[in-house]
Structures are given as C-alpha cells and as structure tokens.
Protein backbone atom coordinates (compact mmCIF):
# COMPACT_ATOMS: atom_id res chain seq x y z
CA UNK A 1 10.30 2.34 -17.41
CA UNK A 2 7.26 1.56 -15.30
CA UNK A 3 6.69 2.86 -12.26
CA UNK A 4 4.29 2.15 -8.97
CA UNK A 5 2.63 5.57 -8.69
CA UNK A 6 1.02 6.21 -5.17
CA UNK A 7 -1.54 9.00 -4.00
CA UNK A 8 -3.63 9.59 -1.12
CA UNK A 9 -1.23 10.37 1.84
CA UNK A 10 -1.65 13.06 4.00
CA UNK A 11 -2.37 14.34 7.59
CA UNK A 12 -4.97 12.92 9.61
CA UNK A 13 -6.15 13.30 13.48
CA UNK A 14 -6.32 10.14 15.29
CA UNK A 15 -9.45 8.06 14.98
CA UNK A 16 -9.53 9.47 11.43
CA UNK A 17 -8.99 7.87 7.87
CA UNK A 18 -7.32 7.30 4.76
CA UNK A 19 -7.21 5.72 1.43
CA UNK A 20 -4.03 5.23 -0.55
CA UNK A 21 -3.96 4.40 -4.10
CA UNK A 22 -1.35 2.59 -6.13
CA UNK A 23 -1.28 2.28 -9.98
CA UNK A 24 1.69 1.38 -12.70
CA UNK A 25 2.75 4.07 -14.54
CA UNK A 26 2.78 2.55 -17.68
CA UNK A 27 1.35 -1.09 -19.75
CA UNK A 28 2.15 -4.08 -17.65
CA UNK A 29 1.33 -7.75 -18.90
CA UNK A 30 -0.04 -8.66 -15.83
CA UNK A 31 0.11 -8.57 -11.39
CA UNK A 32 0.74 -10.82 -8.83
CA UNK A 33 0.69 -10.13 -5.40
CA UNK A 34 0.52 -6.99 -4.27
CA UNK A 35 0.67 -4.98 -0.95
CA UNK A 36 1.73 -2.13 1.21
CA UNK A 37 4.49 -2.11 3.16
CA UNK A 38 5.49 0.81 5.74
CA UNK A 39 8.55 2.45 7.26
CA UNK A 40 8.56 5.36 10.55
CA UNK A 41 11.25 7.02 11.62
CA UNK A 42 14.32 4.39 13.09
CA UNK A 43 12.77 1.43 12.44
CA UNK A 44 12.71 -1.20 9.68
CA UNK A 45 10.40 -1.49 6.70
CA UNK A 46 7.30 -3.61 7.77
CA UNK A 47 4.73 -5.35 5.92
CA UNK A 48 1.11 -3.77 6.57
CA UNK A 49 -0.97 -5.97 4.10
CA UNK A 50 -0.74 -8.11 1.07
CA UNK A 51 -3.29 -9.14 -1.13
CA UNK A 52 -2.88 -12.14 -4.12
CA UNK A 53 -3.95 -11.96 -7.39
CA UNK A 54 -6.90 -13.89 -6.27
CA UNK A 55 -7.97 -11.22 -3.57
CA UNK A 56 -6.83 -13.17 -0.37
CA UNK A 57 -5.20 -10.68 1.68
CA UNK A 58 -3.33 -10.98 4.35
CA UNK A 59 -2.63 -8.13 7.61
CA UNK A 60 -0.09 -7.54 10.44
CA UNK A 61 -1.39 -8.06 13.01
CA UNK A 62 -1.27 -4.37 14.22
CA UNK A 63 -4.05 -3.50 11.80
CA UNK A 64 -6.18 -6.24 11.43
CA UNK A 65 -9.77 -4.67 12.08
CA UNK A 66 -8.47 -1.18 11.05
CA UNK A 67 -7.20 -1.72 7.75
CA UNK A 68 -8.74 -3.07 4.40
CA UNK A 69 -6.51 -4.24 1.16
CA UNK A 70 -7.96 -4.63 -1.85
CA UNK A 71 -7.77 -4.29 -5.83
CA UNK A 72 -8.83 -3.62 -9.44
CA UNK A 73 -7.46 -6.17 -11.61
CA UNK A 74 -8.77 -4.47 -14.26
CA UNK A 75 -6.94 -1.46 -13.79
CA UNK A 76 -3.70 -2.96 -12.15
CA UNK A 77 -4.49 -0.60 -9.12
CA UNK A 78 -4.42 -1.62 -5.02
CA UNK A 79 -6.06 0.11 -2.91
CA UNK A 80 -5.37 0.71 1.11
CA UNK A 81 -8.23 1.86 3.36
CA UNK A 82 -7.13 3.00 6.69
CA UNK A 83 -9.70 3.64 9.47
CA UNK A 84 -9.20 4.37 13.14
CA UNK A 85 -5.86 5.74 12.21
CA UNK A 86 -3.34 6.31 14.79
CA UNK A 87 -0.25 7.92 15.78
CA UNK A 88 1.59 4.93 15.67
CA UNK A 89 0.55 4.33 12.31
CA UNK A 90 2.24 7.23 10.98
CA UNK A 91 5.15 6.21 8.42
CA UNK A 92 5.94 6.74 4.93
CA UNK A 93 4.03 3.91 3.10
CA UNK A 94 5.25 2.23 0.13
CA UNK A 95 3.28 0.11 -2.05
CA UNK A 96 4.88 -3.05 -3.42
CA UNK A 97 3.72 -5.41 -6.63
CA UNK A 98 5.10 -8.56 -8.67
CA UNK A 99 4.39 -7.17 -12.52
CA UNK A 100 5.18 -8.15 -15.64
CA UNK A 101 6.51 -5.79 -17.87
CA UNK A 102 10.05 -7.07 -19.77
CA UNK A 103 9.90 -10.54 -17.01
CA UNK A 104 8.26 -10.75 -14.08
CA UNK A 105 9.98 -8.56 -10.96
CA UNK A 106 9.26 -6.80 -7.63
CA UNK A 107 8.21 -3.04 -7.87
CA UNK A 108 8.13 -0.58 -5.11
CA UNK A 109 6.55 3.24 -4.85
CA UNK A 110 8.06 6.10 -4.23
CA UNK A 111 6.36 6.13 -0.31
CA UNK A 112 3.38 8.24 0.82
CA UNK A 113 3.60 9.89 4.02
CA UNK A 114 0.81 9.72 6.30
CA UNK A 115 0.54 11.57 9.52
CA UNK A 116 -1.67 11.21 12.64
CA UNK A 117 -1.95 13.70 14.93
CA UNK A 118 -2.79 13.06 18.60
C-alpha cells in the first residue's frame, strides 16, 4: 500500500522558516498534481498551494509571497518552503497527490504539525 510520507514540521518563531517534504512510500507509475493543503484547530481543511505536473503552481492567497511549491519529478517528491512564517500559519499540514499506483487516485499524508510562536 503506498503511502504520502511527510517530514519537516516542527516549531518555529515568527518571521522564521520551514521546509516540508513529501515522498510516496513505495513505486508509483507516475504524479499529477500535487499540493499541500492545511488544517488549525476549528476550522476546515484549506488549500495552501498546488503545483501541476508541469510545475505551474498555484497559492492562497494568504501566502502568496511567503510560500514556494515545488517538485522532483524524478523522485515523485513536493516540496513546501515556508518563509516569514506566522502564527496564523500554524496547522497540521497535509500533503496531497494524484498517483498512479493500481489506477490513478487522490493520496493524502499523515499531516505535519508546524508551530509558530509569537
């Protein structure tokens, strides 16, 4: 069964950064679009950024300037960069992928938790 492994969370003061990775566990035949998506306390899962196979991404608007997408094709992985972090960025952060393994279908992480301190 494949997987979307995640790393990189953590704690991080405000102003600071981060970079989360996200890589399938196992051998896919190929990604689509791929992206991270993020979830804080009482509210809804939101899309942060999305990025196609061709490397167009695409932000929220709450990040644009802040945040970068991007990815390896060559080793399945996406990538999140996260600069001028703050608190209200704090949430668990899932990443999210269209992969081939059996057909094609949607794959989520098992969520990173990043925290800003004030």
């Amino acid at each position: 069964q494949v997987q979307l492994v995640e790393s990189g969370g953590g704690l991080v003061q405000a102003g600071g950064s981060l970079r989360l990775s996200c890589v399938p566990s196992g051998r896919i035949g190929g990604a689509k679009a791929m992206g991270w998506y993020r979830q804080a306390p009482g509210k809804q899962r939101e899309s942060v950024a999305t990025i196609s196979s061709g490397g167009s991404p695409n932000y929220a608007d709450s990040v644009k300037g802040r945040f970068s997408i991007s990815r390896d094709n060559a080793k399945n992985t996406v990538y999140l960069q996260m600069n001028s972090l703050e608190p209200e960025d704090a949430a668990v952060y899932y990443c999210n992928a269209f992969l081939f393994v059996i057909g094609w279908s949607t794959y989520w992480g098992q969520g990173s938790q990043v925290t800003v301190s004030s």
